[in-house]
Protein backbone atom coordinates (compact mmCIF):
# COMPACT_ATOMS: atom_id res chain seq x y z
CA UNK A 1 -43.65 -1.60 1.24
CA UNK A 2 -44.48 -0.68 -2.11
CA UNK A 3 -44.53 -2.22 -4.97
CA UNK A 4 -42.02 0.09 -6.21
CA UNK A 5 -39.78 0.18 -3.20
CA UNK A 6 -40.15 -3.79 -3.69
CA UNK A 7 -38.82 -3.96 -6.98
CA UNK A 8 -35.73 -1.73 -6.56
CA UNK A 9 -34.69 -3.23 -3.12
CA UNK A 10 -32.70 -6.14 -4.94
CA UNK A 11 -31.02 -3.71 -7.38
CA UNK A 12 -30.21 -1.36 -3.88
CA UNK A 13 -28.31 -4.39 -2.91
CA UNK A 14 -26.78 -5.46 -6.19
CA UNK A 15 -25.41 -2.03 -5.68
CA UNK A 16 -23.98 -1.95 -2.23
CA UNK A 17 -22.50 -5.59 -2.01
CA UNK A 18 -19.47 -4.59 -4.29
CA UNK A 19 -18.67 -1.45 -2.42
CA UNK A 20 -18.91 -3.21 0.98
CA UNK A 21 -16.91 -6.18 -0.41
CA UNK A 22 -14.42 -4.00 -2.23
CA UNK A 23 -14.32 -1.43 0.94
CA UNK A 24 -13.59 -4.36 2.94
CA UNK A 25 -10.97 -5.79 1.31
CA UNK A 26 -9.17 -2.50 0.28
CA UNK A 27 -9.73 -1.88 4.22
CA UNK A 28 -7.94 -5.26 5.08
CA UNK A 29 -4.93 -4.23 2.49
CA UNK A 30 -4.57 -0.56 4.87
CA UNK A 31 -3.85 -2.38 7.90
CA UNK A 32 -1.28 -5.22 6.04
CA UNK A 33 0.18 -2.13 4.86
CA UNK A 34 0.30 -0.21 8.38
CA UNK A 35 2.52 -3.26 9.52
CA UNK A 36 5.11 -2.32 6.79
CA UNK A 37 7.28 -0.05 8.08
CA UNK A 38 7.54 -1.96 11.71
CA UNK A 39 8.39 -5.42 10.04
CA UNK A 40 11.24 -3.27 8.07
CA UNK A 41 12.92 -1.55 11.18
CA UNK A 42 12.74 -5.19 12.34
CA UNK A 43 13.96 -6.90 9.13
CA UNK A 44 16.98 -4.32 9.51
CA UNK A 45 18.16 -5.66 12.55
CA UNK A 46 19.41 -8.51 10.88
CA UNK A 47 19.72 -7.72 7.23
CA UNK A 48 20.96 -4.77 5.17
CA UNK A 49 18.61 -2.40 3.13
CA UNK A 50 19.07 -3.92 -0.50
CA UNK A 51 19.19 -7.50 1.10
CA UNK A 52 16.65 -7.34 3.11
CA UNK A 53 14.42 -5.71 -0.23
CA UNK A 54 15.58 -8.87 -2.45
CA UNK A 55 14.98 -11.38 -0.03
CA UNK A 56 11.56 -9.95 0.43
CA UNK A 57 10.68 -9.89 -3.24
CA UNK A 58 12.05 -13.19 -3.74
CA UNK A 59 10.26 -14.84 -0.81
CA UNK A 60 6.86 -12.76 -2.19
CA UNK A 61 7.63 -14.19 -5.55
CA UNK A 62 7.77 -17.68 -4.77
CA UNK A 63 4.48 -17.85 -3.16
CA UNK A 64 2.89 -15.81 -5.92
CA UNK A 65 4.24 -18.16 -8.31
CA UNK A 66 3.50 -21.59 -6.32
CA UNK A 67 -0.35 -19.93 -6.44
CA UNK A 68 -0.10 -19.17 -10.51
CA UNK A 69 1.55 -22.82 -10.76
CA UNK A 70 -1.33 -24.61 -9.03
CA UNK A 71 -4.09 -22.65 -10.60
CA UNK A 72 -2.49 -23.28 -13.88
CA UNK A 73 -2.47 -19.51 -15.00
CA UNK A 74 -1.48 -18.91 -18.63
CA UNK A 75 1.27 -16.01 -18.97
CA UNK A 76 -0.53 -12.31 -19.07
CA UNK A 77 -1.41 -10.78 -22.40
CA UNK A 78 0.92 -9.02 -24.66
CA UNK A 79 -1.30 -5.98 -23.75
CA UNK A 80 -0.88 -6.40 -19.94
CA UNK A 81 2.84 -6.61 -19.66
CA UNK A 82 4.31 -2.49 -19.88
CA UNK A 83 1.12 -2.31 -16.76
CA UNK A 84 2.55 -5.15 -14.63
CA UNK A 85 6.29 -4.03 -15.44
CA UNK A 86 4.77 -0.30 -14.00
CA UNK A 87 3.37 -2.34 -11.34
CA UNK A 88 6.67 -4.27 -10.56
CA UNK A 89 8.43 -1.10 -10.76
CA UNK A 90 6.63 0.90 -8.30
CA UNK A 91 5.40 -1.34 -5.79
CA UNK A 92 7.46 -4.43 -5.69
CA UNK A 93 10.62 -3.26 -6.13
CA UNK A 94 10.50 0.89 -5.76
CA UNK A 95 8.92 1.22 -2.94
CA UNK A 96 10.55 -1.40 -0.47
CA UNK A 97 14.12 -0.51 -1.60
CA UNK A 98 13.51 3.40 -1.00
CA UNK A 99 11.51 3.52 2.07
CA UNK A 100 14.25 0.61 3.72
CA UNK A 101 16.93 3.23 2.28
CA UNK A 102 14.80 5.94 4.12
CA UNK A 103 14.46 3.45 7.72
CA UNK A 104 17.98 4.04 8.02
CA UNK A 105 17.90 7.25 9.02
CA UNK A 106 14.30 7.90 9.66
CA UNK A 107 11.83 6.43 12.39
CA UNK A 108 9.01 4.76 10.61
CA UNK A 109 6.82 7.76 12.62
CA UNK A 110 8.39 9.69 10.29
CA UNK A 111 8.27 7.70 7.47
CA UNK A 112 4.68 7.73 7.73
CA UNK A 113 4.27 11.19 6.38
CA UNK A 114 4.69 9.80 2.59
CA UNK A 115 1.74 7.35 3.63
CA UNK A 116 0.16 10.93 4.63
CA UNK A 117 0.38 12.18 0.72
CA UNK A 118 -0.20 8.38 -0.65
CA UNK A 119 -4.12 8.87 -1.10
CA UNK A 120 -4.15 12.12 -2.95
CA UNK A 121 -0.81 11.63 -4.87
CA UNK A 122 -2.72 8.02 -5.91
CA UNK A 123 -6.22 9.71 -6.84
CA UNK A 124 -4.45 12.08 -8.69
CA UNK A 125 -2.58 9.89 -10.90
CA UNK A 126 -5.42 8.12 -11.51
CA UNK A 127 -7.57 10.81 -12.69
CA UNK A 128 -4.81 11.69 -15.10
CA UNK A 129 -4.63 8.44 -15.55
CA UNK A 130 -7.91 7.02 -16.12
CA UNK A 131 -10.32 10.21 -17.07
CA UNK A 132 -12.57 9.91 -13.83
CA UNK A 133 -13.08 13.48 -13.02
CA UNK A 134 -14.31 12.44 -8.77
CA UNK A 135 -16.83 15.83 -7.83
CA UNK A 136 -15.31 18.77 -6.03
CA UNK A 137 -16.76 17.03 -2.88
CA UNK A 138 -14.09 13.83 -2.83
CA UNK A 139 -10.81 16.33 -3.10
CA UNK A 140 -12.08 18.45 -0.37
CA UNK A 141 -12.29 15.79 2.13
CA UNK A 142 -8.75 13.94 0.69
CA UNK A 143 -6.57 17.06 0.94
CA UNK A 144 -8.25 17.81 4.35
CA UNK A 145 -7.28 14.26 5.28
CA UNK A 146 -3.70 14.42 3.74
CA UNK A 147 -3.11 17.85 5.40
CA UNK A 148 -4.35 16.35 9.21
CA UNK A 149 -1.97 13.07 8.37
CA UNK A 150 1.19 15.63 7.03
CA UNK A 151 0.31 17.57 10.06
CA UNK A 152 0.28 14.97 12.65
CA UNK A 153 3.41 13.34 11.56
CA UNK A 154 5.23 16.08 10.94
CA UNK A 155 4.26 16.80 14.67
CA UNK A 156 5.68 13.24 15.40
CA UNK A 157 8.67 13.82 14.29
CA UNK A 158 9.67 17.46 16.03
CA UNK A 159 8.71 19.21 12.17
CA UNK A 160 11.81 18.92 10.55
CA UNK A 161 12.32 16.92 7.94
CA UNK A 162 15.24 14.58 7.67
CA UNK A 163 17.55 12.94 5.53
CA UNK A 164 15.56 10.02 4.23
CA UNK A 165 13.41 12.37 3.03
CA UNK A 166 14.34 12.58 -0.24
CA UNK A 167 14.18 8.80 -0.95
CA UNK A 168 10.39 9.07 0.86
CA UNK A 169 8.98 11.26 -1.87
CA UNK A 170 10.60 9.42 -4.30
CA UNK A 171 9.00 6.40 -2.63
CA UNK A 172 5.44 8.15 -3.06
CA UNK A 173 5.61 9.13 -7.03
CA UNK A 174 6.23 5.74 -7.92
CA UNK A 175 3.97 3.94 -5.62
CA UNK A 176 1.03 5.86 -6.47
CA UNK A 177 2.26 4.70 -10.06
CA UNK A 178 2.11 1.09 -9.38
CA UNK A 179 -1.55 1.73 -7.69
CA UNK A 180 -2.79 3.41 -9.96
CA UNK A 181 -1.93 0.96 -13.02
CA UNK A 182 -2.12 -2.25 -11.04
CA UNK A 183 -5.65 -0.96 -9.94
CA UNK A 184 -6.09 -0.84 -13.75
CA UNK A 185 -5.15 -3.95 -14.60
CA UNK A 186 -7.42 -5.41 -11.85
CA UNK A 187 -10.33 -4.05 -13.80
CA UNK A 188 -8.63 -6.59 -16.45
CA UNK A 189 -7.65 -9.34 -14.80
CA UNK A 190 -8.09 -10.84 -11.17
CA UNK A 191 -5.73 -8.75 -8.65
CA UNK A 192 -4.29 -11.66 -7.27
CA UNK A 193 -2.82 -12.38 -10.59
CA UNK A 194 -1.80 -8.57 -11.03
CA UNK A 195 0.25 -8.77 -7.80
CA UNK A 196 1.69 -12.61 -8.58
CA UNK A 197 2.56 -11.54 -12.08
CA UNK A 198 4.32 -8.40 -10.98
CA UNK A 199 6.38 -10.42 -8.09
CA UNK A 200 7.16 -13.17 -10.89
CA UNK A 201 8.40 -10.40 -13.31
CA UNK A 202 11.13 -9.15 -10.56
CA UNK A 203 12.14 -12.81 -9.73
CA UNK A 204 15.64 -13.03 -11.84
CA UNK A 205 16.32 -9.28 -10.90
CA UNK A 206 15.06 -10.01 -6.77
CA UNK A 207 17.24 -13.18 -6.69
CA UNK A 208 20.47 -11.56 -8.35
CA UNK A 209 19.53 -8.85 -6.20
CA UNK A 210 19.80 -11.42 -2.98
CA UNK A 211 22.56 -12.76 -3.86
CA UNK A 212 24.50 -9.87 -4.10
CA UNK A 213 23.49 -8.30 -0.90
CA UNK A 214 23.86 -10.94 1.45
CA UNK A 215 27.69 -11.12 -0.05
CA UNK A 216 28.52 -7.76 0.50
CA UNK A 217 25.87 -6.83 3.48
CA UNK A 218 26.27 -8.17 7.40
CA UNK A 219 24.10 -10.42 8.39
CA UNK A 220 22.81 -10.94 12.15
CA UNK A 221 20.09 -13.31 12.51
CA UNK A 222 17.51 -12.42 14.82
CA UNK A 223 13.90 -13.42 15.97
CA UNK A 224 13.31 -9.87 15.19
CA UNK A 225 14.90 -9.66 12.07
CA UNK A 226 12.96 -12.89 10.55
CA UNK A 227 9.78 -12.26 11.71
CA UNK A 228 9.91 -8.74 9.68
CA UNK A 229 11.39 -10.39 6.84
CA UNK A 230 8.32 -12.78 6.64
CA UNK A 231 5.68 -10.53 7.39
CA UNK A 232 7.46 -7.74 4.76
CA UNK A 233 7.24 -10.69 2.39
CA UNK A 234 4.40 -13.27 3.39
CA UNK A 235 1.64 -10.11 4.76
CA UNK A 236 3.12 -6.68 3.03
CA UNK A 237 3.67 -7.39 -0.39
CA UNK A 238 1.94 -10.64 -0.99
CA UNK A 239 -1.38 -10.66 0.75
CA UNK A 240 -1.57 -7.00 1.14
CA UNK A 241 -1.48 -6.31 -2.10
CA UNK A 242 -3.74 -9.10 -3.22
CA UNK A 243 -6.55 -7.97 -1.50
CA UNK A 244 -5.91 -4.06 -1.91
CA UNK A 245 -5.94 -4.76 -6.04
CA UNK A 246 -9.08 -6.50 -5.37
CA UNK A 247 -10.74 -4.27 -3.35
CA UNK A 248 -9.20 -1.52 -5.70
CA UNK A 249 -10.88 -3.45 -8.51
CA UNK A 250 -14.59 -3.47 -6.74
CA UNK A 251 -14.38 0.13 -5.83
CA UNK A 252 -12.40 2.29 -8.17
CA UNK A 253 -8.78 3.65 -7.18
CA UNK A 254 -9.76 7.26 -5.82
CA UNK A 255 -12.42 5.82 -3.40
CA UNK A 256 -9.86 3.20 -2.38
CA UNK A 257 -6.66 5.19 -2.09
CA UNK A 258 -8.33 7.35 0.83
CA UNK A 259 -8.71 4.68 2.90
CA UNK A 260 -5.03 4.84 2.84
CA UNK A 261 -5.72 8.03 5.20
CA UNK A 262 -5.42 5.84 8.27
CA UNK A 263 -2.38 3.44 7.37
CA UNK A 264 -0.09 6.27 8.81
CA UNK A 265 -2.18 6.54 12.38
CA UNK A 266 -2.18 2.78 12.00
CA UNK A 267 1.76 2.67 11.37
CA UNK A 268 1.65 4.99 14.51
CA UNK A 269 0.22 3.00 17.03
CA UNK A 270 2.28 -0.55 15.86
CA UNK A 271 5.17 1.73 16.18
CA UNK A 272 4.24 2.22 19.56
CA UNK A 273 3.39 -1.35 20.22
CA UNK A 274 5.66 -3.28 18.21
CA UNK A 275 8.78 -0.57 18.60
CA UNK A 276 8.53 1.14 22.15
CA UNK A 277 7.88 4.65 19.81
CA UNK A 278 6.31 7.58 21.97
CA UNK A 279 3.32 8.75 20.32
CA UNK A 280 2.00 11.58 20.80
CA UNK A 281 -1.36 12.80 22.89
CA UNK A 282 -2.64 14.72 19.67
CA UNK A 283 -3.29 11.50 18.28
CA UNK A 284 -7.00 10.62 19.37
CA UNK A 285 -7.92 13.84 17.68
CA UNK A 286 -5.80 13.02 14.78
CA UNK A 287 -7.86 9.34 14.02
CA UNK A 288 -11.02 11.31 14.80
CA UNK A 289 -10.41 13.69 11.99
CA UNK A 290 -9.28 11.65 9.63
CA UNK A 291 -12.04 8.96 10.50
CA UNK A 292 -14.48 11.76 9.48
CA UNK A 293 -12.22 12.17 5.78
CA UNK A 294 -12.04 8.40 4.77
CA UNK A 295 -16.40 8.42 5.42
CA UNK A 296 -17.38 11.99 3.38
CA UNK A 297 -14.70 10.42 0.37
CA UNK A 298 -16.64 6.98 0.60
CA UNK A 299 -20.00 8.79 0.59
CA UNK A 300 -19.59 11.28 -2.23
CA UNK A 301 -20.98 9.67 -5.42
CA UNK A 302 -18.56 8.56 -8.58
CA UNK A 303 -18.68 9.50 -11.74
């Protein structure tokens, strides 16, 4: 080895830990977020849409803000707050309540096509967002991806669309929102305090929220029903979205948002597991394809 080669090994590394790190975590957010829209169908067999959203958010909340509490966290910065009430908005309460609005009617096979359109719609923002122009390269390979997702699930579900899917776009503007500034703030702050500040923020609103629903909603207790309620809460919202803002944070929100690519596929096969869902034989090819998307959009340089 030369003496060159010697001296810029350690910088090579320097270089590569945070993008394995960040890849990694961001990676380990994708498949808390693949379990999503099971846990839901499940949490609905025992609790009504807008309950079931509240009680999530408030059970999400309390462990973000036992973790603030024993850390000793000050309050965020006047400058932070209008990004974590974005944040709130989209992700903690916007997305839950319109995608459970959506299970109703929808199968979550279906309801994986606006994970399909999550990546691009979330790079996009972000570029508008941020400035970062990513090369010609990174959009190729994310519309490819979002077009063999879209296809696939689309394919799932007969190619019709139905009549959640109005609340499923809806659901996809303002999560991409929420990603896009809580991936932000991350830059800012750590993520876990991004996502425990944002639950915190939706507390009085989550609890009045609860309260309401479970008055005017049935409730029918379930093993079922629980078990989706604490994963939606406990492994969706809390720990999924600590580690995707911290990944997010390491590797930048375009690279990170097409890892998304394989949350629907992912969604897919729980479906199948977790809900007796047919899926179909297309989708080995499917995975393969999009496999090849998520590496050319993690290999294509940054500006």
């Amino acid at each position: 080895m030369t003496a060159q080669n010697s001296a810029t090994l350690p910088d090579a590394i320097a270089v590569q830990s945070p993008l394995l790190r960040g890849t990694a975590l961001a990676g380990l957010g994708v498949v808390a977020f693949s379990l999503t829209f099971p846990a839901t169908a499940w949490g609905l067999e025992s609790f009504g849409p807008w309950s079931l959203v509240a009680l999530r958010s408030v059970l999400a909340a309390a462990l973000a803000g036992a973790f603030l509490l024993a850390r000793r966290v000050p309050l965020p910065a006047r400058e932070h707050r209008a990004g974590l009430a974005v944040v709130a908005g989209g992700v903690v309460i916007g997305f839950p309540l319109l995608t459970t609005l959506a299970l109703r009617t929808s199968t979550t096979s279906h309801a994986a096509v606006v994970v399909g359109l999550l990546p691009l719609t979330t790079a996009a923002l972000s570029a508008a967002r941020t400035g970062n122009r990513p090369p010609r390269a990174f959009w190729a390979a994310a519309v490819a991806g979002a077009v063999v997702v879209l296809g696939f699930t689309l394919a799932q579900s007969g190619g019709s669309l139905s009549a959640g899917d109005g609340y499923l776009f809806a659901a996809l503007l303002v999560c991409a929102a929420g990603y896009t500034e809580g991936g932000r703030l991350a830059r800012e702050m750590p993520g876990w305090q991004v996502v425990g500040w944002a639950l915190v923020l939706c507390l009085p609103l989550s609890v009045a929220g609860a309260v309401l629903g479970l008055a005017y909603e049935p409730v029918h207790l379930t093993g079922h029903g629980l078990a989706g309620l604490v994963w939606a809460a406990a492994g969706s919202t809390f720990l999924g979205l600590y580690v995707w803002y911290r990944g997010m944070a390491e590797i930048g929100a375009p690279r990170a948002s097409q890892l998304q690519l394989a949350q629907p596929l992912l969604t897919l096969v729980w479906s199948v597991a977790l809900l007796g869902e047919r899926l179909s034989p297309a989708a080995p090819a499917a995975a393969c394809a999009v496999l090849v998307c998520i590496a050319v959009t993690q290999r294509v340089k940054q500006p």
